[in-house]
N, C-alpha and C. Protein backbone atom coordinates (compact mmCIF):
# COMPACT_ATOMS: atom_id res chain seq x y z
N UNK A 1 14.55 5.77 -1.55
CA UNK A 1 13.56 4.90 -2.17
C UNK A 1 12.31 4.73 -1.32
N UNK A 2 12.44 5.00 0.17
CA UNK A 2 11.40 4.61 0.93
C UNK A 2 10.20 5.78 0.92
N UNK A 3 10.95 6.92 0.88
CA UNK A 3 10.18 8.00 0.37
C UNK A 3 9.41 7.85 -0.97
N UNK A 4 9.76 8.01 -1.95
CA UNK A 4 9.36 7.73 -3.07
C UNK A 4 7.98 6.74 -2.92
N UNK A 5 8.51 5.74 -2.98
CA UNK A 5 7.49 4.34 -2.57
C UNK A 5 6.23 5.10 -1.93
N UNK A 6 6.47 5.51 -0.27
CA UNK A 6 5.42 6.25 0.58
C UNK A 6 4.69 6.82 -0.46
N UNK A 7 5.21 7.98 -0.69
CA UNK A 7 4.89 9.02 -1.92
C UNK A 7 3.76 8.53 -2.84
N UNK A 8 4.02 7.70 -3.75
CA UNK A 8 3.53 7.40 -4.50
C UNK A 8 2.36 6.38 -4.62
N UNK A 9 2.59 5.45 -3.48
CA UNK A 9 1.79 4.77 -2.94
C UNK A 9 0.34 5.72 -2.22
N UNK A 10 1.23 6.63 -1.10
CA UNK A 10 -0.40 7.48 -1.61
C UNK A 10 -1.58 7.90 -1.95
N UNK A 11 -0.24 8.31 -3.24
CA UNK A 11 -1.24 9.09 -4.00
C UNK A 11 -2.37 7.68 -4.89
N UNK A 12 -1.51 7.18 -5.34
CA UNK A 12 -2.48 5.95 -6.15
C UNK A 12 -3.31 5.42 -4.89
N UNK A 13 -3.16 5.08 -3.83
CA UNK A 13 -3.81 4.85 -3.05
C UNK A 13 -5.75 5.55 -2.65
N UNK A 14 -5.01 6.99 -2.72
CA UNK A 14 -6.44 7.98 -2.62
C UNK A 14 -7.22 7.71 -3.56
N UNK A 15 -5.97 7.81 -4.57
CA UNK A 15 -7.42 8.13 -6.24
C UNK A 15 -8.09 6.92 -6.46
N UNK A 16 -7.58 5.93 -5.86
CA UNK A 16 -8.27 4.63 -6.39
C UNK A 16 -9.57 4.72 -5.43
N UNK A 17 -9.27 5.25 -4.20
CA UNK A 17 -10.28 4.65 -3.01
C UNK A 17 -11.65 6.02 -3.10
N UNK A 18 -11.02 7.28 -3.77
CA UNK A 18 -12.00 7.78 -4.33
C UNK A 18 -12.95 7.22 -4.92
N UNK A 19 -12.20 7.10 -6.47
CA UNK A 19 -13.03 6.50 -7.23
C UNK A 19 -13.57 5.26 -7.30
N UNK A 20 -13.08 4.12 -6.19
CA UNK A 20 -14.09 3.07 -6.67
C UNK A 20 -15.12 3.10 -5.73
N UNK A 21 -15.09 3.84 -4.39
CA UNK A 21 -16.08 4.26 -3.85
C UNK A 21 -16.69 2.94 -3.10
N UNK A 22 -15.56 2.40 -2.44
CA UNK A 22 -16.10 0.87 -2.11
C UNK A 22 -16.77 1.37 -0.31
N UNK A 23 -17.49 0.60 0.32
CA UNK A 23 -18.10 0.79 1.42
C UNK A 23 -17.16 -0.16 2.36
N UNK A 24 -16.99 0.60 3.30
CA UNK A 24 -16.46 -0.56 4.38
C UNK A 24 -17.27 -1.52 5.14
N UNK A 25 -16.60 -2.79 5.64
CA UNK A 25 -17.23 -3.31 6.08
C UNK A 25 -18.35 -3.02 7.45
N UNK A 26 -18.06 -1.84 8.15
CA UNK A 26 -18.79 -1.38 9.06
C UNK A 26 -19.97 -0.72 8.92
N UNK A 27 -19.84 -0.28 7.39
CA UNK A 27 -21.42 0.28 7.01
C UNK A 27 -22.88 -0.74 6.24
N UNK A 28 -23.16 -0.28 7.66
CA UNK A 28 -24.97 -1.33 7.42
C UNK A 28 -25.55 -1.08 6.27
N UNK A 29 -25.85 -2.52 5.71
CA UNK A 29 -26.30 -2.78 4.22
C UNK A 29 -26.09 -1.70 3.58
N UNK A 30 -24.41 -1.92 3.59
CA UNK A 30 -24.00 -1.85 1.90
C UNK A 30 -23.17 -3.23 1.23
N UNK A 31 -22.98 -4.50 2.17
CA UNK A 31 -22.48 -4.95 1.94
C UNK A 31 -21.19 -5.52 0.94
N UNK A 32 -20.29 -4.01 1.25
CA UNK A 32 -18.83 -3.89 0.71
C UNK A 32 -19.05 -3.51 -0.93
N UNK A 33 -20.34 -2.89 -1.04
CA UNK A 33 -20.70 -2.13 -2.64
C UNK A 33 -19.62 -1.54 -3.09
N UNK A 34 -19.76 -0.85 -4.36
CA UNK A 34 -18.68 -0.30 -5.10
C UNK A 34 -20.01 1.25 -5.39
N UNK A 35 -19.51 2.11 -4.67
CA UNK A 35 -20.16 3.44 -5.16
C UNK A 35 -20.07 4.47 -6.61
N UNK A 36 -18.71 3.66 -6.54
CA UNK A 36 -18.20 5.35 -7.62
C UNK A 36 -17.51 6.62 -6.38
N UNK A 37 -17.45 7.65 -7.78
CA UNK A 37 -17.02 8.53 -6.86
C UNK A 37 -17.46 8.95 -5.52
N UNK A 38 -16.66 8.83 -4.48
CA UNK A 38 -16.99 9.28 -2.95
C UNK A 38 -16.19 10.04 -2.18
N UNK A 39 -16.14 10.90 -1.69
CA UNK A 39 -15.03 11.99 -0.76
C UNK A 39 -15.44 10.84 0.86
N UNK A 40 -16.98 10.38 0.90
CA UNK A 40 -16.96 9.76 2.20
C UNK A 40 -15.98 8.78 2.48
N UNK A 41 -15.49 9.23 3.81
CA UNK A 41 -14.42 8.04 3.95
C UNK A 41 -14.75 6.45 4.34
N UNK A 42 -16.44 6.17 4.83
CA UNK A 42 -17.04 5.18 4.51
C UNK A 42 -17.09 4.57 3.68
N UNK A 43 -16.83 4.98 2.16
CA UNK A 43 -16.66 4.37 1.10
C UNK A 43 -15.64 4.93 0.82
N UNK A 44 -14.43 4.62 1.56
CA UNK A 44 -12.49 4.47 1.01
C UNK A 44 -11.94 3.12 1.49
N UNK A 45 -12.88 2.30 1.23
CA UNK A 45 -12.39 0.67 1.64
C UNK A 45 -11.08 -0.05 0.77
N UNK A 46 -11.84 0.32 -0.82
CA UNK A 46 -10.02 -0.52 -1.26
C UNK A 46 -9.91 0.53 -1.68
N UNK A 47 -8.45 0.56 -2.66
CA UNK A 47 -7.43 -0.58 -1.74
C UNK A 47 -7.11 -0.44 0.11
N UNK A 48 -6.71 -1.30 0.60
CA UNK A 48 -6.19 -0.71 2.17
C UNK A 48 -4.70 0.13 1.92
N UNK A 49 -4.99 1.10 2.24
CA UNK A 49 -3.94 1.80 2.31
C UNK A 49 -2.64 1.85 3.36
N UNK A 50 -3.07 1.59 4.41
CA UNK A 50 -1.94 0.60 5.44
C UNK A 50 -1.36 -0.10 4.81
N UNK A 51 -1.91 -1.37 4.18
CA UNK A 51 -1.39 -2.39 3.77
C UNK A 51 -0.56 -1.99 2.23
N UNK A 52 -1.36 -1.52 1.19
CA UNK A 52 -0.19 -1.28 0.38
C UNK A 52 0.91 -0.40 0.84
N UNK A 53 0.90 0.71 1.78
CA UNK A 53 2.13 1.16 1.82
C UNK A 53 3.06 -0.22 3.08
N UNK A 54 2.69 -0.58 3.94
CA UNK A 54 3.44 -2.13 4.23
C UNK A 54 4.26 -2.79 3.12
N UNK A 55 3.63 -3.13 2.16
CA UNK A 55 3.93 -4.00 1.48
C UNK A 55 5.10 -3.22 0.71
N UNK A 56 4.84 -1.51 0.41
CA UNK A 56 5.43 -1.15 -0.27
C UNK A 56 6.93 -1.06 0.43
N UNK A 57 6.93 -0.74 1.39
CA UNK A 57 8.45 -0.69 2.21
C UNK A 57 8.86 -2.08 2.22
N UNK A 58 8.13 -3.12 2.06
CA UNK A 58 8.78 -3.80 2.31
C UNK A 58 9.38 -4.55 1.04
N UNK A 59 9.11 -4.11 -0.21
CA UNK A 59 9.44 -4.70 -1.19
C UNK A 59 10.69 -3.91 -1.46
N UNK A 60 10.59 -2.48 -1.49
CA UNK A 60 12.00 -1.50 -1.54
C UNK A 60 13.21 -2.30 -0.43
N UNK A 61 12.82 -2.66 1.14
CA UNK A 61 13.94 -3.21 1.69
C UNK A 61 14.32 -4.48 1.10
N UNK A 62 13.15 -5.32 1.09
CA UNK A 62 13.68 -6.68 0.66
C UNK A 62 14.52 -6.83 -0.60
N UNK A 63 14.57 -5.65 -1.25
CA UNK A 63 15.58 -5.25 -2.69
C UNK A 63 16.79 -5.10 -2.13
N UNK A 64 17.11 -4.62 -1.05
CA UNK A 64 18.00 -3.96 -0.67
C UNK A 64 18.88 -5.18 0.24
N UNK A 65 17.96 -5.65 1.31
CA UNK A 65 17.96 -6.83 2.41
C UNK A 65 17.56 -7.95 2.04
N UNK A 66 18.28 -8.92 1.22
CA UNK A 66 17.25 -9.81 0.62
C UNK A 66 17.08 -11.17 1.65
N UNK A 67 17.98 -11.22 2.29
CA UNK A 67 18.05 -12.01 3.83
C UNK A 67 16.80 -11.50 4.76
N UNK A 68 16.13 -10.32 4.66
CA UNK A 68 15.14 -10.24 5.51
C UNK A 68 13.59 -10.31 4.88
N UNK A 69 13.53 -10.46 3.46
CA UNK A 69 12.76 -10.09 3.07
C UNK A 69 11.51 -11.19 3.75
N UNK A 70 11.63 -12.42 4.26
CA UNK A 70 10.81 -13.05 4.59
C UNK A 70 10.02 -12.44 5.59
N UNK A 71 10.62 -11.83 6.73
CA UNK A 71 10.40 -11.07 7.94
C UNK A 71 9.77 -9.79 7.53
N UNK A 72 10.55 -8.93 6.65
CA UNK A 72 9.19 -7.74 5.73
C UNK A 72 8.29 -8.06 5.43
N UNK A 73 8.25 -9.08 4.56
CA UNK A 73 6.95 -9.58 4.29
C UNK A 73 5.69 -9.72 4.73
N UNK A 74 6.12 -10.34 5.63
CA UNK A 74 5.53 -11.46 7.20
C UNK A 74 4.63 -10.39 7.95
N UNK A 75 5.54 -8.96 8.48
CA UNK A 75 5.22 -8.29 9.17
C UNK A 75 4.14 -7.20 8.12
N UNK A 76 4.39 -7.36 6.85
CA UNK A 76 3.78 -6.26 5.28
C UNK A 76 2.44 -6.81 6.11
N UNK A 77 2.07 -8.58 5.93
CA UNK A 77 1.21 -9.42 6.09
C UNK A 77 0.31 -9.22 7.10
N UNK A 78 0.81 -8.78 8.06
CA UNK A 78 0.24 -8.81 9.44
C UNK A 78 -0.26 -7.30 9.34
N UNK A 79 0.30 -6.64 8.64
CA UNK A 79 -0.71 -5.13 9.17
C UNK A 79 -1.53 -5.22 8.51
N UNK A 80 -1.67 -6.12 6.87
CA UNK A 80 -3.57 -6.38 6.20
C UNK A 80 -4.07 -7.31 7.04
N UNK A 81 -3.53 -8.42 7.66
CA UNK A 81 -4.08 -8.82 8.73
C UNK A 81 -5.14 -8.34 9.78
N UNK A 82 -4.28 -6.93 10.10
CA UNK A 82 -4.72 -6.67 11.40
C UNK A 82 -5.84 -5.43 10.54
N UNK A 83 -5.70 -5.09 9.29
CA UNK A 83 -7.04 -4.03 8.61
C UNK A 83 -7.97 -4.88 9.20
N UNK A 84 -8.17 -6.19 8.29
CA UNK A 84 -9.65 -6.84 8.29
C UNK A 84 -9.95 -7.37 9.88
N UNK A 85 -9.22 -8.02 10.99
CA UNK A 85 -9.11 -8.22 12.03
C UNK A 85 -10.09 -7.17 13.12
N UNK A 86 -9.46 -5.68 12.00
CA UNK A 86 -9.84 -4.48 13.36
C UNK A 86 -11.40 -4.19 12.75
N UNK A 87 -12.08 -4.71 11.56
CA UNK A 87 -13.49 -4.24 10.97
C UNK A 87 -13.30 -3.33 9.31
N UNK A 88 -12.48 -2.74 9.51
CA UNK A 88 -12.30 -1.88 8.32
C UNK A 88 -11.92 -2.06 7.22
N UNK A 89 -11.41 -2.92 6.75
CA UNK A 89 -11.13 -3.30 5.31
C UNK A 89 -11.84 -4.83 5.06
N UNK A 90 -11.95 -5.17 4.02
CA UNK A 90 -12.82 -6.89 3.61
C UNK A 90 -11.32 -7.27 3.11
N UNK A 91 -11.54 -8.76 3.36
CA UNK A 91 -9.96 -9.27 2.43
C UNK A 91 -9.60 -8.95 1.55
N UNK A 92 -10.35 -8.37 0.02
CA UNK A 92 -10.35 -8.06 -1.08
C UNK A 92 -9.28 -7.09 -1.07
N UNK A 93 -9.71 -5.96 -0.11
CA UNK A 93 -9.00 -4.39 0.03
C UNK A 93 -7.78 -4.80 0.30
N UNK A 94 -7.07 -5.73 1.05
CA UNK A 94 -5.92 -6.35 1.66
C UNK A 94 -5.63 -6.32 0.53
N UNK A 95 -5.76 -7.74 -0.33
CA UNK A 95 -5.13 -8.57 -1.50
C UNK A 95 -4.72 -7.00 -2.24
N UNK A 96 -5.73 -6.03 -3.00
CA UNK A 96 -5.48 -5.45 -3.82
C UNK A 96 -4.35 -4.41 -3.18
N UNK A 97 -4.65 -4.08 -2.16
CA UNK A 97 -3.58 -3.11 -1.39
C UNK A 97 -1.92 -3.36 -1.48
N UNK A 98 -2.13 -5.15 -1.05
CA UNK A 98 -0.90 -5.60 -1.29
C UNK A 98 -0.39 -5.45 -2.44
N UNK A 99 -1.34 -6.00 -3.78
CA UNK A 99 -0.69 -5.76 -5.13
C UNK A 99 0.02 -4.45 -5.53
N UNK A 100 -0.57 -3.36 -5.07
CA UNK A 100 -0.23 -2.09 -5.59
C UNK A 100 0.78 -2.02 -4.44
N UNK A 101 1.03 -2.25 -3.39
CA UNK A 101 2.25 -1.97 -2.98
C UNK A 101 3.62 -2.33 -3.68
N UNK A 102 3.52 -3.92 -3.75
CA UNK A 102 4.56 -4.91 -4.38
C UNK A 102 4.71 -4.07 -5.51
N UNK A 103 3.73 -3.92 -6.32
CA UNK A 103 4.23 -3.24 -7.77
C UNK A 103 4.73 -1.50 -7.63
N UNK A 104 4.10 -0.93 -7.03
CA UNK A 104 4.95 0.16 -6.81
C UNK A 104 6.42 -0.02 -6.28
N UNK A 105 6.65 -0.77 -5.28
CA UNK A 105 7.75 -0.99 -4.47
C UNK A 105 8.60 -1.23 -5.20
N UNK A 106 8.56 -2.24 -6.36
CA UNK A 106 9.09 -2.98 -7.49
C UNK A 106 9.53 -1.90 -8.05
N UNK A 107 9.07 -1.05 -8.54
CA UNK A 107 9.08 -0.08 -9.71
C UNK A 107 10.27 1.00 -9.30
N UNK A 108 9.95 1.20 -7.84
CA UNK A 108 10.51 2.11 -6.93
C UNK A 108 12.28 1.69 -7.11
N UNK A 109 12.23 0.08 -6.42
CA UNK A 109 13.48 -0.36 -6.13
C UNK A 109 14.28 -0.70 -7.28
N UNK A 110 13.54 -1.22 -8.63
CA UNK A 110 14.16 -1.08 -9.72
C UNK A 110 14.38 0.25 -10.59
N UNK A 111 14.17 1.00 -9.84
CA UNK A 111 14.69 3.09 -10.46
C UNK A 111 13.71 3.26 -11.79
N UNK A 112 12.62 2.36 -12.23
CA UNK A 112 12.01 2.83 -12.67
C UNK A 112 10.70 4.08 -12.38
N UNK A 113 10.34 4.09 -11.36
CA UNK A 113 9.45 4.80 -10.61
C UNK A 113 10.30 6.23 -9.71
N UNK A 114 10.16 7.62 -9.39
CA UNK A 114 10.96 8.35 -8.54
C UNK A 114 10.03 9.75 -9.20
N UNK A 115 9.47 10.14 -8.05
CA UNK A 115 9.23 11.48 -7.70
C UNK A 115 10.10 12.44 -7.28
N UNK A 116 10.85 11.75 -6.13
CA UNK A 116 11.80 12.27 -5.59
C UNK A 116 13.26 12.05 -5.58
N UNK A 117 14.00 13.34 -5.44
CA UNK A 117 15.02 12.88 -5.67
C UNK A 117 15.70 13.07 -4.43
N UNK A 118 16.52 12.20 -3.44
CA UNK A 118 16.97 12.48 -2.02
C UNK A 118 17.83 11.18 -2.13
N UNK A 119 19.08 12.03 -0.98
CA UNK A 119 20.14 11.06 -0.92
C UNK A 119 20.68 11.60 0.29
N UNK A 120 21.26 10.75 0.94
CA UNK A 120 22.00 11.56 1.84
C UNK A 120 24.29 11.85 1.42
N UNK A 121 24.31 12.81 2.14
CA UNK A 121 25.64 13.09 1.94
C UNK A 121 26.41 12.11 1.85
N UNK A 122 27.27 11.80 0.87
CA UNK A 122 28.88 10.64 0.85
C UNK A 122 27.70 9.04 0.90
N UNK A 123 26.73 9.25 0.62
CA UNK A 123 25.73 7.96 0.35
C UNK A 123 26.54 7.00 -0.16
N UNK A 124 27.01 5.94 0.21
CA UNK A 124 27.23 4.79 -0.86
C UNK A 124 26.09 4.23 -1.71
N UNK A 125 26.35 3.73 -3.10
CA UNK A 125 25.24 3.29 -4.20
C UNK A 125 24.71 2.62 -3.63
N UNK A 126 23.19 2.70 -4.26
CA UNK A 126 21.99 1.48 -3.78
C UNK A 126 22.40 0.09 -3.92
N UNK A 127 23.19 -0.05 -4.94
CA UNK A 127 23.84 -1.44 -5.10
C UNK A 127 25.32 -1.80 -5.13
């Protein structure tokens, strides 16, 4: 599932940050614009892609670990934290990053979502 999640997270990740073509906070007067299409990675601000895949592992474990999920969370939290902290993402990119993680993760851990298919040998069930 953690694969998958990665996976997919991604990819929705790129195409979004393509196309909305947002500017990061480090580039002088653009103040966090929305471009449109951009290959520049100056304008791949949202979503944060750190952060949704964070969020995304951590929604697949906390399915799994539901005793830790506070601590996944916490720590999901702290790496959009530490985007906007380090200059590179605006809070916005966080929030939305997070959303698309949670909902991929969701999708992932409830077997609705799967690219991939991987298991390991004599696996006991996910549940």
């Amino acid at each position: 599932d953690l694969a998958n999640a990665s996976l997919i997270t991604a990819v929705a990740v790129v195409a979004a940050k393509v196309l909305l073509g947002r500017a990061r906070p480090y580039v002088e007067g653009a103040g966090g614009r929305f471009t449109g299409f951009s290959l520049d990675g100056a304008y791949h601000s949202m979503p944060s892609g750190h952060t949704a895949n964070a969020f995304a592992m951590a929604t697949v474990l906390a399915d799994r670990y539901t005793t830790a999920a506070p601590a996944l969370y916490a720590a999901a939290a702290a790496v959009g934290a530490s985007r906007v902290a380090l200059g590179v993402h605006w809070v916005s990119d966080v929030l939305v990053g997070a959303m698309v993680g949670v909902t991929i993760g969701r999708a992932v851990a409830e077997g609705r979502l799967r690219v991939l298919e991987l298991s390991a040998p004599d696996a006991p069930p996910a549940r």
